[in-house]
Protein backbone atom coordinates (compact mmCIF):
# COMPACT_ATOMS: atom_id res chain seq x y z
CA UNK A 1 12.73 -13.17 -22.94
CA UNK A 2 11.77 -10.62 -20.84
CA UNK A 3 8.60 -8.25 -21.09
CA UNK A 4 8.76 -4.84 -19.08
CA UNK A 5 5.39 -3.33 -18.54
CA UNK A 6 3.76 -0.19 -16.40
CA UNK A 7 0.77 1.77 -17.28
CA UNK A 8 1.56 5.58 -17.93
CA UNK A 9 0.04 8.62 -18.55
CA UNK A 10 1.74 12.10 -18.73
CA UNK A 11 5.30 11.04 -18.41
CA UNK A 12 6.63 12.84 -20.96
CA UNK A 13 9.25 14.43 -18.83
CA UNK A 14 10.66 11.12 -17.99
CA UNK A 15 10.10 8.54 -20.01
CA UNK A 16 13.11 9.44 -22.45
CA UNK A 17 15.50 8.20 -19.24
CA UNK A 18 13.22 5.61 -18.41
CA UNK A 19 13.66 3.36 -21.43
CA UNK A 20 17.44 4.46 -21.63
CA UNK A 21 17.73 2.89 -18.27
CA UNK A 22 16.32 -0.36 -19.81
CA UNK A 23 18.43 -0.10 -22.89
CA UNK A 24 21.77 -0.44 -20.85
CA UNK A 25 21.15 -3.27 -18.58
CA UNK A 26 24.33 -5.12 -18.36
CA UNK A 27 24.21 -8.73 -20.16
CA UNK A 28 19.98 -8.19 -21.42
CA UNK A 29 20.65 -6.40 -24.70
CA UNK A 30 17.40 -4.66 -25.50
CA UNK A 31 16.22 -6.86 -28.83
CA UNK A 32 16.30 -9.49 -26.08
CA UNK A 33 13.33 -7.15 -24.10
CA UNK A 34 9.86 -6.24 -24.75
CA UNK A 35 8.06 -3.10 -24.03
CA UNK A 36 4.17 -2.78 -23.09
CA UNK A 37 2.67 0.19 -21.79
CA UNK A 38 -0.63 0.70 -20.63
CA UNK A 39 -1.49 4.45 -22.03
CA UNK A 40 -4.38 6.50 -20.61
CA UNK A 41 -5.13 9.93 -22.48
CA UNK A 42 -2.48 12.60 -21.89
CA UNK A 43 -2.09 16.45 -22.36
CA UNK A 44 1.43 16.22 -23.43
CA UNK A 45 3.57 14.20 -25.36
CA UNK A 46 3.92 10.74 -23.90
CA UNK A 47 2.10 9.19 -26.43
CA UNK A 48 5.10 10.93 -28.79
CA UNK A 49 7.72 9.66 -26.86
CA UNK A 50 6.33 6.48 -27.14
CA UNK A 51 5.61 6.38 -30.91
CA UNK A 52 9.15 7.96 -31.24
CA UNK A 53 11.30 4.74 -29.12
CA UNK A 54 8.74 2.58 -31.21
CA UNK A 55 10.90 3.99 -34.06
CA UNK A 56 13.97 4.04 -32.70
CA UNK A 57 13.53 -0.07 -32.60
CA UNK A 58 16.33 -0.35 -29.64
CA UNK A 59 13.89 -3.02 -28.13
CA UNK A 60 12.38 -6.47 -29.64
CA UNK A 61 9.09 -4.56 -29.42
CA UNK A 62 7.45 -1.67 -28.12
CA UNK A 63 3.46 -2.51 -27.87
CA UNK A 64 0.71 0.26 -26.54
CA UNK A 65 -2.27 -0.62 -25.02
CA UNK A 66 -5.21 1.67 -25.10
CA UNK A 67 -6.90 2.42 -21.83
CA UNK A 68 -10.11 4.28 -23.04
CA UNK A 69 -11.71 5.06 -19.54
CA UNK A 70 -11.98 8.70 -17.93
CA UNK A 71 -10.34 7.76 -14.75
CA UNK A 72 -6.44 8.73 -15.62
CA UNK A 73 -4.63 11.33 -13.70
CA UNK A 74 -1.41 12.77 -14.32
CA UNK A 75 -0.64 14.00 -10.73
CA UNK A 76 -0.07 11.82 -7.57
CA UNK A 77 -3.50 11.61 -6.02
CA UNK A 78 -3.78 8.37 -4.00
CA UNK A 79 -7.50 7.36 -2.65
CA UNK A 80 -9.49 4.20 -2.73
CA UNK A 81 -10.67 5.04 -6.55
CA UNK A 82 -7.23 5.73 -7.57
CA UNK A 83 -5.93 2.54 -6.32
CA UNK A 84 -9.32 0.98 -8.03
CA UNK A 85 -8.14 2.46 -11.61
CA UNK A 86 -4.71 0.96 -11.01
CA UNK A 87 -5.44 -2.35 -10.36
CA UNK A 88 -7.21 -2.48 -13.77
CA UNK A 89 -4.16 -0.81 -15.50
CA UNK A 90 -1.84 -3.51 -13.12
CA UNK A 91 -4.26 -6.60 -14.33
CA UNK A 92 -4.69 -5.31 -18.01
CA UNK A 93 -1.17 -5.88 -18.28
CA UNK A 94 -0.89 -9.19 -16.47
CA UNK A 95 -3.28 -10.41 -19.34
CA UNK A 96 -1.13 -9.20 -21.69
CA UNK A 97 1.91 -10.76 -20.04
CA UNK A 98 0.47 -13.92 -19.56
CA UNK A 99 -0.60 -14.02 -23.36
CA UNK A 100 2.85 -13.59 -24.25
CA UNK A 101 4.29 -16.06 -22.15
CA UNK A 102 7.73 -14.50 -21.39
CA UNK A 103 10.05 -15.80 -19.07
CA UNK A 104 10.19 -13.20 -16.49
CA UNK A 105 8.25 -10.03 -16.61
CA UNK A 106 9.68 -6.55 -15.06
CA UNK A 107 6.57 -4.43 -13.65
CA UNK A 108 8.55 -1.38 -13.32
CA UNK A 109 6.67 2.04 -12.72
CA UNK A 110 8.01 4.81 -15.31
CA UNK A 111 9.03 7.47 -12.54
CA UNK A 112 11.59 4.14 -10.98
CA UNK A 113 15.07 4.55 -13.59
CA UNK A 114 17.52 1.54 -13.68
CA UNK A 115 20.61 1.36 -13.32
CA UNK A 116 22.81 -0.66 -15.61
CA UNK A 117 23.40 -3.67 -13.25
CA UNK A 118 19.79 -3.72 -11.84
CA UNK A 119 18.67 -7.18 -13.88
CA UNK A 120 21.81 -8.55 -13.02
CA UNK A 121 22.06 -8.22 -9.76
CA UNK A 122 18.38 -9.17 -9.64
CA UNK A 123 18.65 -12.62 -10.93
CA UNK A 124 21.97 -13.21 -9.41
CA UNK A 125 19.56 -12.70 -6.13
CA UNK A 126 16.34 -14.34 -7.32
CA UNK A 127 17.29 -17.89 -5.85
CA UNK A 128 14.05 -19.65 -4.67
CA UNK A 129 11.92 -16.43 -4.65
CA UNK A 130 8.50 -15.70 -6.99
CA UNK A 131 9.57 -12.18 -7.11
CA UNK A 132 11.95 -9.92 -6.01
CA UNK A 133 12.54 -6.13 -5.96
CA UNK A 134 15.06 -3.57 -6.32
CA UNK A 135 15.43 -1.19 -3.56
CA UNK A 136 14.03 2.41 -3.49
CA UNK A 137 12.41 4.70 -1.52
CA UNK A 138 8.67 6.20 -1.11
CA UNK A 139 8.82 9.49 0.31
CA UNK A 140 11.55 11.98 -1.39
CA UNK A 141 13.75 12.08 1.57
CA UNK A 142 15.19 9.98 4.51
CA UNK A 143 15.06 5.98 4.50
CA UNK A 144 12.00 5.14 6.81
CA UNK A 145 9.83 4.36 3.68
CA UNK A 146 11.46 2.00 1.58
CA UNK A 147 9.57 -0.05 -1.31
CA UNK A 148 8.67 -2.77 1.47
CA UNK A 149 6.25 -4.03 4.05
CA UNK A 150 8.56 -6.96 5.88
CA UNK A 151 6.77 -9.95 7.19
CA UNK A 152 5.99 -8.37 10.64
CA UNK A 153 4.08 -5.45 8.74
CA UNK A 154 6.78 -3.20 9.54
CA UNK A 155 9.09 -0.91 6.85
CA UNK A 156 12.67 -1.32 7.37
CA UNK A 157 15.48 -1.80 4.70
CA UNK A 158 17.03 -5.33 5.34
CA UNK A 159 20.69 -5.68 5.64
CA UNK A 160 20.70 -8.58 2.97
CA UNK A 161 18.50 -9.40 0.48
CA UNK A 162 15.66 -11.09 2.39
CA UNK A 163 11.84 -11.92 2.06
CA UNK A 164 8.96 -9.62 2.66
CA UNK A 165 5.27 -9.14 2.67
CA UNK A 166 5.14 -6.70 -0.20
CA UNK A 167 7.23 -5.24 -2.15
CA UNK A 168 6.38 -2.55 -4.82
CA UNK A 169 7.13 -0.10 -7.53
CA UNK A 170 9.67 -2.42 -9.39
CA UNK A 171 9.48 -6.38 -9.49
CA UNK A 172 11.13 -8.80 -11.27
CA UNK A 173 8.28 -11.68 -11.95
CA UNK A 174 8.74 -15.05 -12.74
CA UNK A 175 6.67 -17.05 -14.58
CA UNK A 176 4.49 -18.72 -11.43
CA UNK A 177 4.35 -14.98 -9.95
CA UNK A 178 2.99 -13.37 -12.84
CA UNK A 179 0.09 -15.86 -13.97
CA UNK A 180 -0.40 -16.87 -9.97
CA UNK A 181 -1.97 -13.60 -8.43
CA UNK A 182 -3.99 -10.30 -9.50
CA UNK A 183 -3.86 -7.07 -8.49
CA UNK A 184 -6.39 -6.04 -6.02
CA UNK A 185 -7.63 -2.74 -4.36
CA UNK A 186 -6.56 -1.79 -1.14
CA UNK A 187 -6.46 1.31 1.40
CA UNK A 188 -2.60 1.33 1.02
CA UNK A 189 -2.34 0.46 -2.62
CA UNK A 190 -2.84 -1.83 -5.18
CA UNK A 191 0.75 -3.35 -4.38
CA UNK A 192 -0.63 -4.33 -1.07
CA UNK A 193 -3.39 -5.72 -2.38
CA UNK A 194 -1.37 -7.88 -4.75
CA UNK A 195 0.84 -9.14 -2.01
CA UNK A 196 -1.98 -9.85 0.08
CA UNK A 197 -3.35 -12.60 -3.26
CA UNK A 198 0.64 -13.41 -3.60
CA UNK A 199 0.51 -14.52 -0.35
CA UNK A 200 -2.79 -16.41 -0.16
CA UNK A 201 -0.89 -18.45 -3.24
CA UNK A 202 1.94 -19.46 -1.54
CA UNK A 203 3.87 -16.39 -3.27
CA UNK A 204 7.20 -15.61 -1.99
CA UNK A 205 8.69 -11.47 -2.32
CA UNK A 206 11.85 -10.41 -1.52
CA UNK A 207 13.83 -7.11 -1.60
CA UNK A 208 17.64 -7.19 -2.81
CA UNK A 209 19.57 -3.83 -1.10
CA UNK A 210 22.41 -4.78 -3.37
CA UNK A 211 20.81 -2.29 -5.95
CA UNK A 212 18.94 0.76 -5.66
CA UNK A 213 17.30 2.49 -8.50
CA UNK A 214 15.96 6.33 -8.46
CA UNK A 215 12.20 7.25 -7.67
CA UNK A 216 11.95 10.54 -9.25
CA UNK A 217 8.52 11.54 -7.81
CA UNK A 218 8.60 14.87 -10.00
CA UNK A 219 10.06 16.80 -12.60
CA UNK A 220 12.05 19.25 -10.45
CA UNK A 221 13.99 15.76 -9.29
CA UNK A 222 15.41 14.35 -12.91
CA UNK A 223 18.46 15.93 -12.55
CA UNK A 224 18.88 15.77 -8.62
CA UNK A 225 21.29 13.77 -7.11
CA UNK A 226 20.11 11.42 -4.99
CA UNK A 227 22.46 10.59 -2.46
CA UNK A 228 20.49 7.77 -1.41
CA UNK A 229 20.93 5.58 -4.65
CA UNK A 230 24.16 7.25 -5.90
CA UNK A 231 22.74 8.98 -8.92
């Protein structure tokens, strides 16, 4: 079993694509997948869209947890506090995760939409890795910012799939990754944060080129082509 989690809050305008991206995944029908989202209060309808896939019943379950602090923001504002409220949000639903004892678990950010081979490809790359991440990209253009620190602190998208320091936005988990190391604050990020506890446990990341899913980093993007993944 896999569980796919993310915390969300005002994705309204995405999150229709975002769990059809799931629902397609070549060889993981979704009654084989699990759904938990982190909510924090909204001003439009993701908590609709949510309640309305919870009906459609495409997945083996779609569960909602309730974040009931102050601290949510639906635009991209990154600073130390930010980071702060999404390492709770990121650790809320490692507990969760590690309750349910899945197999793997999928963090995958709701603005990051799959392609159909992305879990495939994934575990036909996992090999002696803890985690490992699809590629995709940072910044809305060009390829100097990939979803990657490598393991001499600089960002560069590897040739092959190959390990790194972090990785971020999208990781497939298993089982020793997700109960072995927390989120924690950092001045880059959370995701740094968490690599930098990954790698005090003897953690291993890697990033797999072989597939490259679609940061849509707002709503004006949805229906852009980007030439960078191919869709």
């Amino acid at each position: 079993m896999i569980i796919v989690g993310a915390p969300v809050c005002e994705r309204e305008w995405i999150l229709r694509d975002w769990f059809d991206g799931l629902a397609h995944q070549e060889d993981f029908p979704p009654e084989e997948i699990e759904v938990v989202l982190n909510y924090g209060h909204s001003k439009d309808l993701t908590r609709m869209s949510i309640t309305y896939e919870q009906m459609l019943s495409r997945f083996r379950k779609v569960t909602v947890l309730e974040d009931e602090h102050d601290d949510h923001l639906g635009h991209r504002l990154w600073t130390l506090s930010r980071y702060a409220t999404m390492t709770r949000l990121r650790n809320d639903l490692l507990a969760y995760v590690r309750q349910e004892s899945p197999d793997f678990y999928l963090s995958c950010d709701t603005d990051m939409l799959l392609p159909p081979h992305t879990l495939r490809i994934l575990f036909e790359h996992l090999n002696t890795w803890d985690g490992i991440a699809p590629l995709t990209f940072m910044t809305p253009n060009g390829e100097h910012f990939p979803n990657c620190t490598n393991l001499n602190g600089t960002r560069q998208v590897p040739e092959k799939t190959e390990q790194q320091h972090a990785v971020f936005g999208t990781v497939l988990m298993t089982e020793r990754l997700y109960r072995g190391a927390d989120y924690a604050p950092h001045g880059l990020g959370e995701d740094l944060g968490w690599a930098e506890n990954c790698h005090r446990a003897g953690l291993t990341l890697a990033l797999c080129p072989d597939v490259r899913i679609k940061h849509v980093m707002q709503r004006d993007d949805l229906e852009t082509l980007d030439v960078r993944v191919g869709f």
